[in-house]
Protein backbone atom coordinates (compact mmCIF):
# COMPACT_ATOMS: atom_id res chain seq x y z
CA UNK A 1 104.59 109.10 78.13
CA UNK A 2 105.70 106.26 80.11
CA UNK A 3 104.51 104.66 83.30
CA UNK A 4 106.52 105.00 85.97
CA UNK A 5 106.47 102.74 89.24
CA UNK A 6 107.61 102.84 92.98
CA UNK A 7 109.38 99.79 94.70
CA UNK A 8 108.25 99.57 98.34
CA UNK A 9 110.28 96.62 99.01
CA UNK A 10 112.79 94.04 97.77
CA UNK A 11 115.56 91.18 98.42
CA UNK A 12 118.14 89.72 96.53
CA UNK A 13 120.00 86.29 97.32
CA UNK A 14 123.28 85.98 95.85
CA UNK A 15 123.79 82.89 97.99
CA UNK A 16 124.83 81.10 94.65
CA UNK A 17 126.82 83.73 93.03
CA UNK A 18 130.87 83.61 93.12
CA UNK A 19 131.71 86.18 95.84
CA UNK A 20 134.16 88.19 93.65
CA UNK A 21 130.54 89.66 91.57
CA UNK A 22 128.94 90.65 94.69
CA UNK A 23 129.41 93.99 94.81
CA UNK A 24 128.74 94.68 91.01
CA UNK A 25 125.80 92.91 91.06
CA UNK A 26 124.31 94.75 94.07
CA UNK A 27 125.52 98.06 92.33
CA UNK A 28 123.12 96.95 89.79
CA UNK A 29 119.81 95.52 91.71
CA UNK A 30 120.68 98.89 93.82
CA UNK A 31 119.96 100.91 90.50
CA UNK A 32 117.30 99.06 89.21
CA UNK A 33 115.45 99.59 92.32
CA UNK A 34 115.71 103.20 92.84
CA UNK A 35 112.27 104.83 92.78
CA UNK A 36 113.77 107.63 90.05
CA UNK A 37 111.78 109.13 87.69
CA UNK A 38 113.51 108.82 85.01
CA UNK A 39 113.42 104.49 85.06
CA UNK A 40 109.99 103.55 83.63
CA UNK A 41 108.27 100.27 83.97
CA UNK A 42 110.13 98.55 80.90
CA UNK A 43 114.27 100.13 82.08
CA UNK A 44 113.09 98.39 85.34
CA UNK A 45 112.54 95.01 84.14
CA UNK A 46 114.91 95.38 81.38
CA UNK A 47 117.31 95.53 84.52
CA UNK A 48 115.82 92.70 86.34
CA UNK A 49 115.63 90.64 83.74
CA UNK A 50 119.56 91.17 82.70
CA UNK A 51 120.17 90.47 86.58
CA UNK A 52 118.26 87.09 86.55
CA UNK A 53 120.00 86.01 83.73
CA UNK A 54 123.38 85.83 85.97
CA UNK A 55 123.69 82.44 87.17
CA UNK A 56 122.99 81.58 90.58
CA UNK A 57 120.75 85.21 90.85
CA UNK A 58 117.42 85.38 92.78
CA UNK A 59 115.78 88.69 93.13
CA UNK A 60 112.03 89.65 93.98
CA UNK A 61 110.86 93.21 94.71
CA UNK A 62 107.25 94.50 95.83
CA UNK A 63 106.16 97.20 93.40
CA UNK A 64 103.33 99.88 92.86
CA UNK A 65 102.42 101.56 89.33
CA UNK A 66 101.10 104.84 88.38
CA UNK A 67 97.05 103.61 88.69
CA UNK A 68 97.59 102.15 92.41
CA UNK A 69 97.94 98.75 90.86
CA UNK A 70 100.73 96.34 93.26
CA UNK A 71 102.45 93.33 91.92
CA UNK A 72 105.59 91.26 92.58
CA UNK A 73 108.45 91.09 90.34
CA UNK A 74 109.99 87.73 91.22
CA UNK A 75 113.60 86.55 88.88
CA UNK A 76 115.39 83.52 89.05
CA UNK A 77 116.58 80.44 86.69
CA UNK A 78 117.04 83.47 84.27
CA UNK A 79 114.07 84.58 83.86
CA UNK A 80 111.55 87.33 85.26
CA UNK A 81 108.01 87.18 86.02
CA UNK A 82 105.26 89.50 87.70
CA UNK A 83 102.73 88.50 89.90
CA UNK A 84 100.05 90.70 89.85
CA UNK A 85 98.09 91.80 93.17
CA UNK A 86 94.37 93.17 93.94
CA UNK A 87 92.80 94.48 96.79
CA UNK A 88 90.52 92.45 98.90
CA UNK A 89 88.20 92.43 101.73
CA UNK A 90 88.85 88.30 101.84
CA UNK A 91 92.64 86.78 102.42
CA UNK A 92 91.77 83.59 101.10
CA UNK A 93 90.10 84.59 97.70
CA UNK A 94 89.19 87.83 95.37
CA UNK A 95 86.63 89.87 96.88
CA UNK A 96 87.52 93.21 95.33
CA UNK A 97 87.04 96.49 97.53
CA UNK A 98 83.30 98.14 96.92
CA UNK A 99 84.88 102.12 97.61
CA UNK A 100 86.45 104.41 95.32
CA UNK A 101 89.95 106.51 95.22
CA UNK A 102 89.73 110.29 95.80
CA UNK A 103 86.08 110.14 95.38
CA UNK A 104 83.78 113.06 95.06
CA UNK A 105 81.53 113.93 97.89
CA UNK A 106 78.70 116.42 98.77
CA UNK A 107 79.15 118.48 101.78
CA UNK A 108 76.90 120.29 104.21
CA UNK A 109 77.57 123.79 105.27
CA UNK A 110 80.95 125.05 105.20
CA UNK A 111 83.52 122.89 102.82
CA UNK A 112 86.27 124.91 104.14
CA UNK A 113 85.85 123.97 107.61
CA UNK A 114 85.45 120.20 106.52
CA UNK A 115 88.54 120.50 104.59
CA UNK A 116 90.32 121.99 108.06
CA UNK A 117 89.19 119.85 109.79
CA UNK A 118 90.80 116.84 106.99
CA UNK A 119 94.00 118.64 106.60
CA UNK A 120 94.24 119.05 110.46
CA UNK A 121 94.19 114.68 110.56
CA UNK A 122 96.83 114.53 108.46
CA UNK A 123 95.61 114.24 104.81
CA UNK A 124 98.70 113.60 102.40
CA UNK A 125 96.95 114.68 99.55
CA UNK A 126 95.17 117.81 98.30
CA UNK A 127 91.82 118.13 99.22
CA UNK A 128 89.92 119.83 96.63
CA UNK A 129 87.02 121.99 97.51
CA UNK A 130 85.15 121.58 93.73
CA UNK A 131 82.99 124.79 94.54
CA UNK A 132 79.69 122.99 93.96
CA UNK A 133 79.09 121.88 97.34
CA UNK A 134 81.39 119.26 97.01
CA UNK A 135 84.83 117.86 97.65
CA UNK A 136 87.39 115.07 96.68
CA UNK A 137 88.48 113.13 99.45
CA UNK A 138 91.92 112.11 100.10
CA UNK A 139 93.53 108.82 99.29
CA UNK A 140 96.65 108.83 101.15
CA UNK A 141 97.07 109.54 105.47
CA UNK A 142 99.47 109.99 108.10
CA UNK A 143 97.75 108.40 110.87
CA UNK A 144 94.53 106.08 110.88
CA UNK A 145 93.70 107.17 114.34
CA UNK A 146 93.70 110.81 113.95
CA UNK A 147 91.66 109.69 110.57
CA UNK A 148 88.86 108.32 111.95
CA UNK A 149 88.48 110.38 114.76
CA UNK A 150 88.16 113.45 111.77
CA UNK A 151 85.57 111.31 110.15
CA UNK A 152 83.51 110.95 113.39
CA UNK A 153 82.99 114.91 113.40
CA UNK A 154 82.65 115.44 109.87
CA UNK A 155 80.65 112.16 109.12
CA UNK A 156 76.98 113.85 109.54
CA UNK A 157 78.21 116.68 107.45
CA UNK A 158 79.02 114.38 104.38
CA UNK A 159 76.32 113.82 101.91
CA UNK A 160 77.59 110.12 100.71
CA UNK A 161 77.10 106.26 101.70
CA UNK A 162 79.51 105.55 99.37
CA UNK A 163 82.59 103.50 100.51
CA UNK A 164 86.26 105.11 99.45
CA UNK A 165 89.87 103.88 99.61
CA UNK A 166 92.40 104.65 102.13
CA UNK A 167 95.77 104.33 102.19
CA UNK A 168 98.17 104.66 105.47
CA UNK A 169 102.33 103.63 105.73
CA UNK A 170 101.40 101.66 102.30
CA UNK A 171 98.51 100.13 104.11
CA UNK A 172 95.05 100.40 102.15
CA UNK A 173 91.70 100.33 103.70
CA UNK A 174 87.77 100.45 102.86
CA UNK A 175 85.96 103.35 104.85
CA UNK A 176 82.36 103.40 104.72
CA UNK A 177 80.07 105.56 106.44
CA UNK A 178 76.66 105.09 106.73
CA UNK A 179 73.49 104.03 108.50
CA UNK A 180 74.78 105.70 111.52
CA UNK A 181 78.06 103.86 111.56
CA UNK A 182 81.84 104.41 110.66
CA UNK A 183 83.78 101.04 109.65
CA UNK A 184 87.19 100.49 108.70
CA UNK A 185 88.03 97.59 107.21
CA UNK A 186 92.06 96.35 106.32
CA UNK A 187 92.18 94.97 102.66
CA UNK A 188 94.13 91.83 101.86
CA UNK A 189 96.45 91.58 98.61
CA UNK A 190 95.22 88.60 96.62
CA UNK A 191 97.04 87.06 93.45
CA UNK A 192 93.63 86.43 91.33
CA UNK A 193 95.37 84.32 88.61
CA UNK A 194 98.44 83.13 90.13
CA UNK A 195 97.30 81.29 93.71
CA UNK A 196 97.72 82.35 97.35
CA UNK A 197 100.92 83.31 99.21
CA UNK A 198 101.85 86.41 97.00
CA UNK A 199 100.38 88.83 99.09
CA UNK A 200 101.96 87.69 102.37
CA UNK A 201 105.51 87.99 100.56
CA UNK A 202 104.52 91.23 99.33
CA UNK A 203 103.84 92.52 102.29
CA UNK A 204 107.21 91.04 103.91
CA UNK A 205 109.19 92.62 101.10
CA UNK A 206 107.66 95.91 101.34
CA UNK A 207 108.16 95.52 105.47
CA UNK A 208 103.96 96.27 106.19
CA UNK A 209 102.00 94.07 108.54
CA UNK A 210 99.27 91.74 107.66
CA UNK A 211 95.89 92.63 108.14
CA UNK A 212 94.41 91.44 110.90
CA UNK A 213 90.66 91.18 112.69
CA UNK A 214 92.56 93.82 115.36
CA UNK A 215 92.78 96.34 112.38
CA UNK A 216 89.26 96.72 112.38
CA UNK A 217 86.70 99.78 113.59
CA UNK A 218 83.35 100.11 113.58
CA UNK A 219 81.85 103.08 115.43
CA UNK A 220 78.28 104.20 116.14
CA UNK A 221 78.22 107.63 114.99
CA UNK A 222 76.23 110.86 116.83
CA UNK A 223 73.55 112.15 114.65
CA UNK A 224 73.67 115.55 114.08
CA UNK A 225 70.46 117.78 113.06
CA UNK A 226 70.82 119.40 109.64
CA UNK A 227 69.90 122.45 110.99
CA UNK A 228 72.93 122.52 112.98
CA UNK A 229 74.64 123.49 109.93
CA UNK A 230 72.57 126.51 108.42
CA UNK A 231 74.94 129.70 108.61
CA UNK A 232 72.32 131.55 109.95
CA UNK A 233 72.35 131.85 113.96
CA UNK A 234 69.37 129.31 115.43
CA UNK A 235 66.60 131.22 116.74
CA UNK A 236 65.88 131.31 120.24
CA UNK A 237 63.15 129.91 121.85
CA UNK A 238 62.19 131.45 125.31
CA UNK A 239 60.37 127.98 126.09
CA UNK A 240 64.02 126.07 125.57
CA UNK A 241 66.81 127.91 126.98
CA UNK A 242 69.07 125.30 127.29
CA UNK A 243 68.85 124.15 123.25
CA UNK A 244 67.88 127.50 120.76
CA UNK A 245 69.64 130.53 120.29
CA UNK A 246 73.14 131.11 120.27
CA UNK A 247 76.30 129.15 122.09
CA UNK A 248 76.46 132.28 124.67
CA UNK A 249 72.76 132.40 124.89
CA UNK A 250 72.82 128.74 126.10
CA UNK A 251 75.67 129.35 128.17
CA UNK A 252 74.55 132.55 129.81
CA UNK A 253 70.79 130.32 130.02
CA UNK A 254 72.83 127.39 131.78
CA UNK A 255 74.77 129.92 134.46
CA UNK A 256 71.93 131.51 135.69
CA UNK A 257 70.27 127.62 136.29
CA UNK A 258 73.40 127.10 138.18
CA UNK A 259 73.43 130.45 140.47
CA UNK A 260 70.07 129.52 141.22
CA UNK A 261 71.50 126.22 142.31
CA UNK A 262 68.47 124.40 140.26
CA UNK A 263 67.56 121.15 140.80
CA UNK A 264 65.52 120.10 137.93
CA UNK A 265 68.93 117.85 136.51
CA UNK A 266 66.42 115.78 134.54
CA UNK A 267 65.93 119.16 132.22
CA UNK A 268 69.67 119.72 131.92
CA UNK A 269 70.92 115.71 131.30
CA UNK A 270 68.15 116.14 128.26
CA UNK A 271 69.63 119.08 127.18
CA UNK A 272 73.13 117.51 126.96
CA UNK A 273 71.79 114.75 125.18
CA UNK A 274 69.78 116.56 122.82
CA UNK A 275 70.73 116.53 119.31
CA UNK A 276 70.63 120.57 118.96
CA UNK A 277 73.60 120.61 121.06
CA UNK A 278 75.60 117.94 119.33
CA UNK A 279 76.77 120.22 117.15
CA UNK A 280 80.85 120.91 117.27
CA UNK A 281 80.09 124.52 118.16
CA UNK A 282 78.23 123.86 121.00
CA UNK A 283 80.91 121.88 122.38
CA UNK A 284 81.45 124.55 125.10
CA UNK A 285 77.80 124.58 126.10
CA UNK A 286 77.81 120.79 126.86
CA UNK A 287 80.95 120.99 129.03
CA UNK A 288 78.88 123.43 131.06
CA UNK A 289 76.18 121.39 131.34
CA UNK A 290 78.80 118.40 132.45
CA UNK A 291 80.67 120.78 135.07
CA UNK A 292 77.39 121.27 137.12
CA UNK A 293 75.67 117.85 136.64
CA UNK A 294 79.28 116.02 138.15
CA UNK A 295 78.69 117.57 141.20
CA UNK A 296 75.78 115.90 142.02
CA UNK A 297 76.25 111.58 142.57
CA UNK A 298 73.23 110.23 141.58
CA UNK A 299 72.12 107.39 140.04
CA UNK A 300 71.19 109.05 136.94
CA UNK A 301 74.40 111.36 136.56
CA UNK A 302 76.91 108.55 137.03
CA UNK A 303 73.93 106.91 134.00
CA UNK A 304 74.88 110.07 131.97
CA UNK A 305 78.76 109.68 132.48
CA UNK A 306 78.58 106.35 131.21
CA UNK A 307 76.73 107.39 128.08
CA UNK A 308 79.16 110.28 128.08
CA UNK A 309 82.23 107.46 127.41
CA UNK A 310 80.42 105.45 125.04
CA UNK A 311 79.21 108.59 122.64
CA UNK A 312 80.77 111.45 123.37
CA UNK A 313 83.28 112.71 120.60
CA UNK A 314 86.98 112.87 120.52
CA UNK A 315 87.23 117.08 121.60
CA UNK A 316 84.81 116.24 124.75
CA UNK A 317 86.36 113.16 126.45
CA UNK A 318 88.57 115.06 128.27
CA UNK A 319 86.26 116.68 129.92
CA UNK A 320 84.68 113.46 130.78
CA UNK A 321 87.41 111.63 131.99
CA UNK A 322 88.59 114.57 134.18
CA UNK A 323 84.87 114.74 135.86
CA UNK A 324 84.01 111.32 136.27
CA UNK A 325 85.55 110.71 139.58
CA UNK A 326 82.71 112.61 141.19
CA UNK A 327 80.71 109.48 140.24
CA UNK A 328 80.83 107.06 142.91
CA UNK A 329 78.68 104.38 141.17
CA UNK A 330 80.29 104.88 137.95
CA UNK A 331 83.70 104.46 139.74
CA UNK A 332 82.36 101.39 141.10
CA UNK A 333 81.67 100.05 137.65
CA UNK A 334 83.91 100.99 135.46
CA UNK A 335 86.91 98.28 136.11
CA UNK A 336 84.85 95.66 135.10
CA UNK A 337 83.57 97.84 132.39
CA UNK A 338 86.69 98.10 130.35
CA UNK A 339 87.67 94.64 131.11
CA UNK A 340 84.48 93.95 129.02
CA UNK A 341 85.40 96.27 126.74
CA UNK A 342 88.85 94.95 126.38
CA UNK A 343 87.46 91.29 125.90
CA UNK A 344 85.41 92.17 122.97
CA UNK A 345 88.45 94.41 121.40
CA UNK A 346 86.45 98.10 121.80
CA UNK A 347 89.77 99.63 122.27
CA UNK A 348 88.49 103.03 121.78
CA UNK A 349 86.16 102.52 125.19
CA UNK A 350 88.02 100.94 127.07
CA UNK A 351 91.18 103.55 126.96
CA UNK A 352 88.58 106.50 128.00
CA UNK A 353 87.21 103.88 130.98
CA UNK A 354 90.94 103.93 131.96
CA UNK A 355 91.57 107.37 131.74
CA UNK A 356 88.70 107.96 134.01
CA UNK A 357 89.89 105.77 136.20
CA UNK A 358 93.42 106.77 136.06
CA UNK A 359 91.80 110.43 136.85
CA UNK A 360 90.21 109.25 139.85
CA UNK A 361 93.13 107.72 141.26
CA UNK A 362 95.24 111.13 140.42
């Protein structure tokens, strides 16, 4: 069985070629870069190879094989020759990627909501739910936003420290999430034997950017109780209405604090923040708690807000941004807030400091 390959880029200079075998020789470079099925590794460079022998011919084309592997195919002076890329975390020199292609992971509670939640971000490739309490993550993405804001949910739920392999719009990237954090980090292509400068034309030929320090993210991820995940309903304890039982019990707990107009904020702001409501499905519970707690401008609310921008998770922020106004200190704050943010590249904050401000403003 042969190996077949995929051409993500190319270029050919006839600039020293007699104009009348143009067109036959682009016919041919045409064919010889078609990513077709039926033209394995060796018809590909049997082509190229016939091509650079034409006088005057210079060809090079950016190319990916069956096992991931990327390498240049560059022919001129009549002859051919491959370049041969890795994966790096360094530009400058080999420093080969620690994580793993469609790796194997453990899961907590229920893999088919995990793999949802995946497939919802745009995974590419099947996600395979092994049946052991595990699953195979996905290689190839749509979107590395909508990607890491899946892995900030799901990220407590995964039972691995393990980096693993990425790849977006022919872009590859190391993922690693542990020790409370989520960071994703561009990989260079490096020519190991053949000297630097291969990877940048690579990339041109293929049309993909070069990884930069702006293509990095490294988030602070919520913790989330393992309990949070049994199937079986929390029990509910009389003591702590706002954090045991069910979603509606909390809910129904939280609207009869508010009819009675309570004051005691200090129990509700540690309810929000406690991790028994940080679960996903208690999402609805901690927008209550937000609704009532924006009405009052204190010190310690506008406190909570601010915590709410930094922390809160992707599904929630709307909800933030759309109560913040209430906050006069907060409003106060928060221009020179995201400017900070913005000066030391947190992207991610400082758009939800602008939306709240934007909000307020509306």
């Amino acid at each position: 069985m042969p190996v077949y390959d995929r051409v993500l880029g190319s270029h050919l200079d006839l600039e020293g070629v007699a104009p009348a075998a143009h067109d036959e020789i682009q016919r041919r470079f045409f064919a010889a870069i078609a990513n077709d099925a039926d033209v394995s590794v060796q018809d590909r460079l049997d082509r190229f190879t016939e091509l650079a022998r034409v006088s005057g011919v210079r060809l090079a084309v950016a190319c990916e094989g069956e096992e991931l592997d990327r390498y240049l195919v560059i022919g001129n002076d009549g002859s051919v020759r491959i370049v041969v890329l890795r994966d790096s975390r360094a530009a400058d020199q080999l420093e080969p990627a620690r994580g793993s292609i469609h790796p194997e992971v453990a899961v907590v509670g229920d893999a088919n909501a995990i793999v949802h939640r995946l497939e919802q971000a745009g995974a590419l490739d099947p996600i395979y739910d092994l049946g052991n309490g595990a699953i195979t993550l996905p290689f190839r993405w749509q979107s590395r936003e909508e990607l890491i804001r899946a892995l900030v949910e799901v990220a407590p739920l995964l039972a691995t420290s393990a980096p693993f392999l990425v790849e977006i719009d022919d872009r590859r990237f190391e993922i690693s999430v542990a020790h409370g954090r989520l960071c994703c980090e561009p990989l260079h292509l490096v020519a190991p034997e053949d000297g630097a400068g291969f990877g940048e034309a690579f990339c041109e030929l293929a049309r993909m950017p070069l990884p930069s320090p702006a293509d990095r993210v490294e988030l602070v991820l919520r913790t989330r109780p393992p309990v949070s995940t049994m199937a079986m309903p929390p029990m509910r304890d009389p003591g702590r209405p706002y954090t045991t039982g069910t979603a509606d019990q909390r809910r129904q707990s939280i609207a009869a604090a508010v009819a009675a107009k309570t004051k005691d904020l200090a129990r509700l702001i540690a309810a929000l923040q406690d991790p028994a409501n940080a679960d996903p499905r208690y999402d609805q519970v901690r927008r209550d708690l937000y609704r009532y707690l924006a009405a009052h401008d204190t010190r310690e609310i506008a406190g909570l807000f601010l915590w709410a921008l930094q922390e809160e998770s992707e599904p929630m922020i709307e909800t933030i941004t759309l109560l913040a106004w209430r906050q006069s200190a907060l409003l106060a704050a928060l221009p020179d807030l995201a400017e900070a943010a913005e000066a030391r590249d947190d992207q991610r904050l400082a758009s939800r400091m602008r939306a709240a401000l934007d909000e307020a403003q509306a």
